[in-house]
C-alpha atoms as a PDB file:
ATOM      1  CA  UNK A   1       0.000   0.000   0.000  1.00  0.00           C
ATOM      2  CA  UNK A   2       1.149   3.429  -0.904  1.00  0.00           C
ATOM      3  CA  UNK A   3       1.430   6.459   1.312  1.00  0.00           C
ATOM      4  CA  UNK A   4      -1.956   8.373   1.159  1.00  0.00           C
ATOM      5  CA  UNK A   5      -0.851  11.341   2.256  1.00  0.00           C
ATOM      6  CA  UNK A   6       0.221  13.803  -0.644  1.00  0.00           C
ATOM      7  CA  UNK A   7      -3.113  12.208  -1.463  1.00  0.00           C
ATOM      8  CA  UNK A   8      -4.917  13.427   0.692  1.00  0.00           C
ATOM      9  CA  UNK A   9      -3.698  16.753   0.901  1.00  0.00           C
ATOM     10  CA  UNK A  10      -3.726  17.056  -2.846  1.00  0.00           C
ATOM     11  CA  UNK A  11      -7.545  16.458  -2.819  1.00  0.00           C
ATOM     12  CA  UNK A  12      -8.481  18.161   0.266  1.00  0.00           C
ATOM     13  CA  UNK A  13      -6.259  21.340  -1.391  1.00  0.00           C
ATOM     14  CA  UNK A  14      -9.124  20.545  -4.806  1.00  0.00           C
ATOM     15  CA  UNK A  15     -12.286  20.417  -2.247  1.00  0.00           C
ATOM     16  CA  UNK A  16     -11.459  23.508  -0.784  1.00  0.00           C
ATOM     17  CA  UNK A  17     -10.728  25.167  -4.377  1.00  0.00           C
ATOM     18  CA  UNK A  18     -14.249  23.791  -5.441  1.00  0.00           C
ATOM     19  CA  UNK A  19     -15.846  25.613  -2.305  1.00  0.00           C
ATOM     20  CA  UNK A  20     -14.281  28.989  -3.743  1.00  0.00           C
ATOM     21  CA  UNK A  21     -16.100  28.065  -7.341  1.00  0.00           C
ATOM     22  CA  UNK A  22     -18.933  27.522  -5.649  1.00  0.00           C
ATOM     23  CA  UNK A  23     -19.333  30.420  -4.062  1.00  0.00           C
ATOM     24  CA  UNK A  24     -17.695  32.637  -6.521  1.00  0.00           C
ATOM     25  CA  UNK A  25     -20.261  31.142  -9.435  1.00  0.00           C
ATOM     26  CA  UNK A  26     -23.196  31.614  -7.287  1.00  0.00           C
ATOM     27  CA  UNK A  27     -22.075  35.533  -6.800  1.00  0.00           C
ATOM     28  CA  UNK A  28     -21.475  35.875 -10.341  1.00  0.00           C
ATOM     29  CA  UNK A  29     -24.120  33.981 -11.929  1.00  0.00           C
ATOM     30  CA  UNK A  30     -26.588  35.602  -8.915  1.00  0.00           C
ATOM     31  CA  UNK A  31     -24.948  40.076 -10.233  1.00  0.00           C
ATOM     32  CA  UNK A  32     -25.674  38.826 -13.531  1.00  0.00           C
ATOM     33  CA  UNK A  33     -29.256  37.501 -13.637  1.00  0.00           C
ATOM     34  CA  UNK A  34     -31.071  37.958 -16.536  1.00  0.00           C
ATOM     35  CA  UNK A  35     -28.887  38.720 -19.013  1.00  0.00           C
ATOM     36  CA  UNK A  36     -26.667  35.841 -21.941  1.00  0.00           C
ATOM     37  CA  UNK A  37     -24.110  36.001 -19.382  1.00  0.00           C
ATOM     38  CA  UNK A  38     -25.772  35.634 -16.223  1.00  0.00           C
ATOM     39  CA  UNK A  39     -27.798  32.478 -17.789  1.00  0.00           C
ATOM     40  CA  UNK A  40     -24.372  30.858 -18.564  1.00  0.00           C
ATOM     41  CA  UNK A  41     -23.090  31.547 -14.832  1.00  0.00           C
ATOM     42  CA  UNK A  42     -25.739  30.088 -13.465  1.00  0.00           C
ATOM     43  CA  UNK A  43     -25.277  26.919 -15.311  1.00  0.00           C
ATOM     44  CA  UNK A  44     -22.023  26.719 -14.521  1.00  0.00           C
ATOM     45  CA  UNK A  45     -22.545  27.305 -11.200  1.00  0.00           C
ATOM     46  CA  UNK A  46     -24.885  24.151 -11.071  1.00  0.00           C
ATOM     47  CA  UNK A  47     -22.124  21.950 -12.839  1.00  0.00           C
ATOM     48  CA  UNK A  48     -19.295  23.264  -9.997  1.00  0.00           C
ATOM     49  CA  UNK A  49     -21.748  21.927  -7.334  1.00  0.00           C
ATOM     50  CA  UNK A  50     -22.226  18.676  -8.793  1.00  0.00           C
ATOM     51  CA  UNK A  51     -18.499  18.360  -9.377  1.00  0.00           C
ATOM     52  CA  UNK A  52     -17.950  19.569  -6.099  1.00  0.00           C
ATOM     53  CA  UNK A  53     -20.051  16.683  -5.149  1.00  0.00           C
ATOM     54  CA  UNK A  54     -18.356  14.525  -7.442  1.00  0.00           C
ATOM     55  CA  UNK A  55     -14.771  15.155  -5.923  1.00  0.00           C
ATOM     56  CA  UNK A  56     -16.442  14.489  -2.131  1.00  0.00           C
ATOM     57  CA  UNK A  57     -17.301  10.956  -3.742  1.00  0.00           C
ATOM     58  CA  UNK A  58     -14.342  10.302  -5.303  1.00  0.00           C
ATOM     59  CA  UNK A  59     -12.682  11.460  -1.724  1.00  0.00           C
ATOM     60  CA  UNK A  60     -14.836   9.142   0.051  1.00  0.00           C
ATOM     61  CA  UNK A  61     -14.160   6.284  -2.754  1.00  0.00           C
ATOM     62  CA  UNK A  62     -10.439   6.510  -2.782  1.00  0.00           C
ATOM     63  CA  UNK A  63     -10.581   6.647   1.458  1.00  0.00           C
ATOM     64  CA  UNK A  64     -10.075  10.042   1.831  1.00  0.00           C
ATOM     65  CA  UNK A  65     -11.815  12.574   4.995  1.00  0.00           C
ATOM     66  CA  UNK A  66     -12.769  15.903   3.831  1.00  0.00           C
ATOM     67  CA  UNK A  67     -11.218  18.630   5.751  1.00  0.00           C
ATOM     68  CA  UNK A  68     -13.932  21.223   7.190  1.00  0.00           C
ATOM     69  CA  UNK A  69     -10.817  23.757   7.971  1.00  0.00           C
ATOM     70  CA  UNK A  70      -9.565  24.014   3.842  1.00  0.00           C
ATOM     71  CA  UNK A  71     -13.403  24.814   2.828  1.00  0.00           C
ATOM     72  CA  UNK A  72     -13.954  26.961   5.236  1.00  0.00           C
ATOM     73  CA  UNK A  73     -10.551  29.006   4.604  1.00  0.00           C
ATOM     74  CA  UNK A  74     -11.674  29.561   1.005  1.00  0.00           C
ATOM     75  CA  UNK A  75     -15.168  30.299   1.892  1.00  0.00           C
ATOM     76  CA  UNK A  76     -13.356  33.236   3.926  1.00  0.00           C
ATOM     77  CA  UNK A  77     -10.962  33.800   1.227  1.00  0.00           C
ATOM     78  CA  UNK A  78     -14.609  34.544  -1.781  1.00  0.00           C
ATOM     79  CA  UNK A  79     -16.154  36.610   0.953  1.00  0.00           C
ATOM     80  CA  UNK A  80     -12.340  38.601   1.444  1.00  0.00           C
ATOM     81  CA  UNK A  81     -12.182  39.022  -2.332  1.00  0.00           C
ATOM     82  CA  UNK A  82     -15.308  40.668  -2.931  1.00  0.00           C
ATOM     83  CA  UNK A  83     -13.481  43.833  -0.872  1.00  0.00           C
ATOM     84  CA  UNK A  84     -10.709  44.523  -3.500  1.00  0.00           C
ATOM     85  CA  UNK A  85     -10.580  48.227  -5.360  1.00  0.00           C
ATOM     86  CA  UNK A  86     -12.809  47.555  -8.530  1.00  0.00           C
ATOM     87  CA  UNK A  87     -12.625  51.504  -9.434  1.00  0.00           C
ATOM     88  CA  UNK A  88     -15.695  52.398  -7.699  1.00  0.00           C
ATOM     89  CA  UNK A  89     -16.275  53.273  -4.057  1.00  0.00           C
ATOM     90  CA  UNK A  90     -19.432  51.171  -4.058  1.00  0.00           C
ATOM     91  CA  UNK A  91     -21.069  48.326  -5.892  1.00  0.00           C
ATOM     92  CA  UNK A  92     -19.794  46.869  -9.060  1.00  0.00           C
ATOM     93  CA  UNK A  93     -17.782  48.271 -12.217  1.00  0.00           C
ATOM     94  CA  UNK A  94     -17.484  46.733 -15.543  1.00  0.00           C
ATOM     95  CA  UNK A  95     -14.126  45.598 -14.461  1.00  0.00           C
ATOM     96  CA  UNK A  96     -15.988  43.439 -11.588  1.00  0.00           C
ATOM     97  CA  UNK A  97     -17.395  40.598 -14.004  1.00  0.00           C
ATOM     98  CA  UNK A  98     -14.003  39.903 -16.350  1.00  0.00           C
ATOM     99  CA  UNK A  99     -12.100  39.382 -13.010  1.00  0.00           C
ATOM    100  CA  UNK A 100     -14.871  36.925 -11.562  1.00  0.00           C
ATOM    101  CA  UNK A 101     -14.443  35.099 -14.886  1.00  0.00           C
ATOM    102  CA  UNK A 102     -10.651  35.032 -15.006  1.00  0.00           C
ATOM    103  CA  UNK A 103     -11.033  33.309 -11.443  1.00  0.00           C
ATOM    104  CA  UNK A 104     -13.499  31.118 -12.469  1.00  0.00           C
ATOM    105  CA  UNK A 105     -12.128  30.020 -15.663  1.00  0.00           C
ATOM    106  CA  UNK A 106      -8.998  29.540 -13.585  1.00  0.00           C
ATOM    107  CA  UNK A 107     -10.725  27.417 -11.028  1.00  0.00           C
ATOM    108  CA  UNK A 108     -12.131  24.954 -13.942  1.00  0.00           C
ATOM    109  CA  UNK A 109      -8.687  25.067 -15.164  1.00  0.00           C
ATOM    110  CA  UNK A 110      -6.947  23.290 -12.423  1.00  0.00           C
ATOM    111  CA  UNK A 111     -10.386  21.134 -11.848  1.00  0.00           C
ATOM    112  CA  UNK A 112      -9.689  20.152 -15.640  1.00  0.00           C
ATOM    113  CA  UNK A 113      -5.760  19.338 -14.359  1.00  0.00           C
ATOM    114  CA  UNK A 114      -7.407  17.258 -11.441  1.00  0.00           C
ATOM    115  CA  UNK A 115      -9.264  14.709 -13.715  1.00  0.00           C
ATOM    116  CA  UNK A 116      -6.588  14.477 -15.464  1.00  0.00           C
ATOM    117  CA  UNK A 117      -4.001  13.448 -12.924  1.00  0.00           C
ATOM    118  CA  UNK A 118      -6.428  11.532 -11.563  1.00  0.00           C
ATOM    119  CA  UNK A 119      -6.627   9.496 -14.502  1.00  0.00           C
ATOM    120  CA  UNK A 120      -3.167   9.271 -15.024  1.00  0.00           C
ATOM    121  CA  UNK A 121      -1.950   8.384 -11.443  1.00  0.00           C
ATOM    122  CA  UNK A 122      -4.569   5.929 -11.163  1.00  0.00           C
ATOM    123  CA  UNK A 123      -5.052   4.445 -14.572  1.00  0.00           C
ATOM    124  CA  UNK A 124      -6.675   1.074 -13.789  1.00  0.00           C
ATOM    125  CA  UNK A 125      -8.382   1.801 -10.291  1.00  0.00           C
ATOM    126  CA  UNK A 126     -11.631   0.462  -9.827  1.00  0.00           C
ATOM    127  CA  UNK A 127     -12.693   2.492  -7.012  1.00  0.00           C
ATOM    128  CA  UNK A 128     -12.614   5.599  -9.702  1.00  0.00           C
ATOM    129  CA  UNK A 129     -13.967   3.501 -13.010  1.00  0.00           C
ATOM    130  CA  UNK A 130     -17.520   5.095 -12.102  1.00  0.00           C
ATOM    131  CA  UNK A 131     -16.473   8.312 -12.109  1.00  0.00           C
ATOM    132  CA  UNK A 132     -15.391   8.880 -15.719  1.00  0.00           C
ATOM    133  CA  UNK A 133     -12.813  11.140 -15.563  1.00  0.00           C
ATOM    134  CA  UNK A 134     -12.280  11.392 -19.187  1.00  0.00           C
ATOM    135  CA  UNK A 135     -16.054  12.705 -19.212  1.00  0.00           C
ATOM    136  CA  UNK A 136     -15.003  15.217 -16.860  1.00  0.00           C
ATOM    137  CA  UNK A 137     -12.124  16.663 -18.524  1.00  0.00           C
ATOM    138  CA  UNK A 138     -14.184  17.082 -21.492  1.00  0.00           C
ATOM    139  CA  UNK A 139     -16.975  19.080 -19.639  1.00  0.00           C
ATOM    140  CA  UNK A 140     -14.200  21.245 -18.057  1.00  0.00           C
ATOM    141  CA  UNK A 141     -12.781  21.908 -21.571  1.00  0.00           C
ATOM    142  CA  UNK A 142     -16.325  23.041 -22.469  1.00  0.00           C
ATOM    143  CA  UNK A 143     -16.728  25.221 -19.732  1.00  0.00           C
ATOM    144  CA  UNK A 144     -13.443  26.957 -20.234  1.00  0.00           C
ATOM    145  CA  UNK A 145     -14.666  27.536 -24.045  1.00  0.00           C
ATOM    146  CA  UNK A 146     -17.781  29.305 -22.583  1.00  0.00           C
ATOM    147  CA  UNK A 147     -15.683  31.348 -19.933  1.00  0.00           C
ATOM    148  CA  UNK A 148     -12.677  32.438 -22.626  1.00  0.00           C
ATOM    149  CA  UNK A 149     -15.930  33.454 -24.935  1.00  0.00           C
ATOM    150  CA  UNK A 150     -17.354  35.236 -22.368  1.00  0.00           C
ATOM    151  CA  UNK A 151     -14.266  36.667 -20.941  1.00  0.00           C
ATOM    152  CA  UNK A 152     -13.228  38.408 -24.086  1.00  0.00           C
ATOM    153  CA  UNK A 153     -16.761  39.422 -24.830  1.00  0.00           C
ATOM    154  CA  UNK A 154     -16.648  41.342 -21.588  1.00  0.00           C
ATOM    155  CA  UNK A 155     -12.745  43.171 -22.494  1.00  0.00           C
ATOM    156  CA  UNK A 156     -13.754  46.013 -24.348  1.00  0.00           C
ATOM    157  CA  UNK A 157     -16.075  47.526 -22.024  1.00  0.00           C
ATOM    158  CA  UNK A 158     -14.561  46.483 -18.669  1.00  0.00           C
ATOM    159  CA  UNK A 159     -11.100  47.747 -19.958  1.00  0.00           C
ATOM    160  CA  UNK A 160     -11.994  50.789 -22.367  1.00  0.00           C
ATOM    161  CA  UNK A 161     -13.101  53.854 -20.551  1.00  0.00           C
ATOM    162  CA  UNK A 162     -14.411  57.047 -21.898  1.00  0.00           C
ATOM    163  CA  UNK A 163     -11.863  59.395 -21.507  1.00  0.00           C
ATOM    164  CA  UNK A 164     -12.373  63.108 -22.608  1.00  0.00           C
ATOM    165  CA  UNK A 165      -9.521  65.341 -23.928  1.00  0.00           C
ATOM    166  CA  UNK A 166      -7.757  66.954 -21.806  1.00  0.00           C
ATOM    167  CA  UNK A 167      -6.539  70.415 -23.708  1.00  0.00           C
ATOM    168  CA  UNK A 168      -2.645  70.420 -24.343  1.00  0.00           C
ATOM    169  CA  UNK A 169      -0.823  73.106 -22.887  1.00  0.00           C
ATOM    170  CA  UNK A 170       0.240  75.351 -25.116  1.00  0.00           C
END
């Protein structure tokens, strides 16, 4: 039998990541209701749960206890984020939703990485046959498509502001 400790750390370290995407989806999908973007997030937010699910299942599967202190630092760390400058003294700017989708889109990111090394570290298990981690990679390639399409959608008009001429000295 093999040490399970970098094991369990490296899982516990993904559990408490896919606490951060869940709350982090739910804010975003939640400031954009009602709009092509806000339908997407909240989606997406409904696949991070169920992966978030999934992961506790393959924790429990491979023999692995959840830690309650790793979720609970990143639930602290999505609340702490939300008090960052955004260029406005209250509320959102345009800047607000591009930076909630570069965090999310690098939260599937290393989710995507996670299925992967999964996979690969544990090629013929069949405590994780059920889980088909080649299925998941897949749906985290598709939601990184939607996020990068989004993302860039959003650029111009969270980056660009008006600016009016200042007169040149002269």
């Amino acid at each position: 039998m093999f040490p399970m400790r970098r094991l369990d750390i490296y899982l516990n370290d993904h559990f408490a990541g896919a606490m951060l995407g869940v709350e982090l989806s739910r804010r975003a999908a939640a400031e954009n209701r009602g709009t092509e973007l806000g339908d997407f997030l909240a989606a997406l937010h409904r696949e991070i749960v169920d992966e978030r699910q999934t992961l506790r299942a393959v924790m429990s599967a491979l023999g692995i206890d959840a830690s309650s202190l790793k979720p609970a630092g990143a639930w602290l760390l999505e609340k702490a984020g939300r008090l960052k400058m955004n260029g406005q003294v209250r509320g959102r700017s345009p800047l607000s939703p591009l930076v909630e989708l570069e965090g999310l889109e690098a939260g599937v990111s290393g989710k995507r990485s996670l299925w992967q090394v999964l996979g690969r570290a544990f090629p013929a298990d069949e405590r994780l046959e059920r889980f088909h981690l080649d299925a998941l990679v897949a749906r985290a390639d598709e939601q990184l498509k939607g996020l990068q399409e989004h993302r860039l959608a959003l650029a111009p008009n969270a980056l660009r502001e008006e600016h009016t001429p200042r007169p040149t000295p002269g």
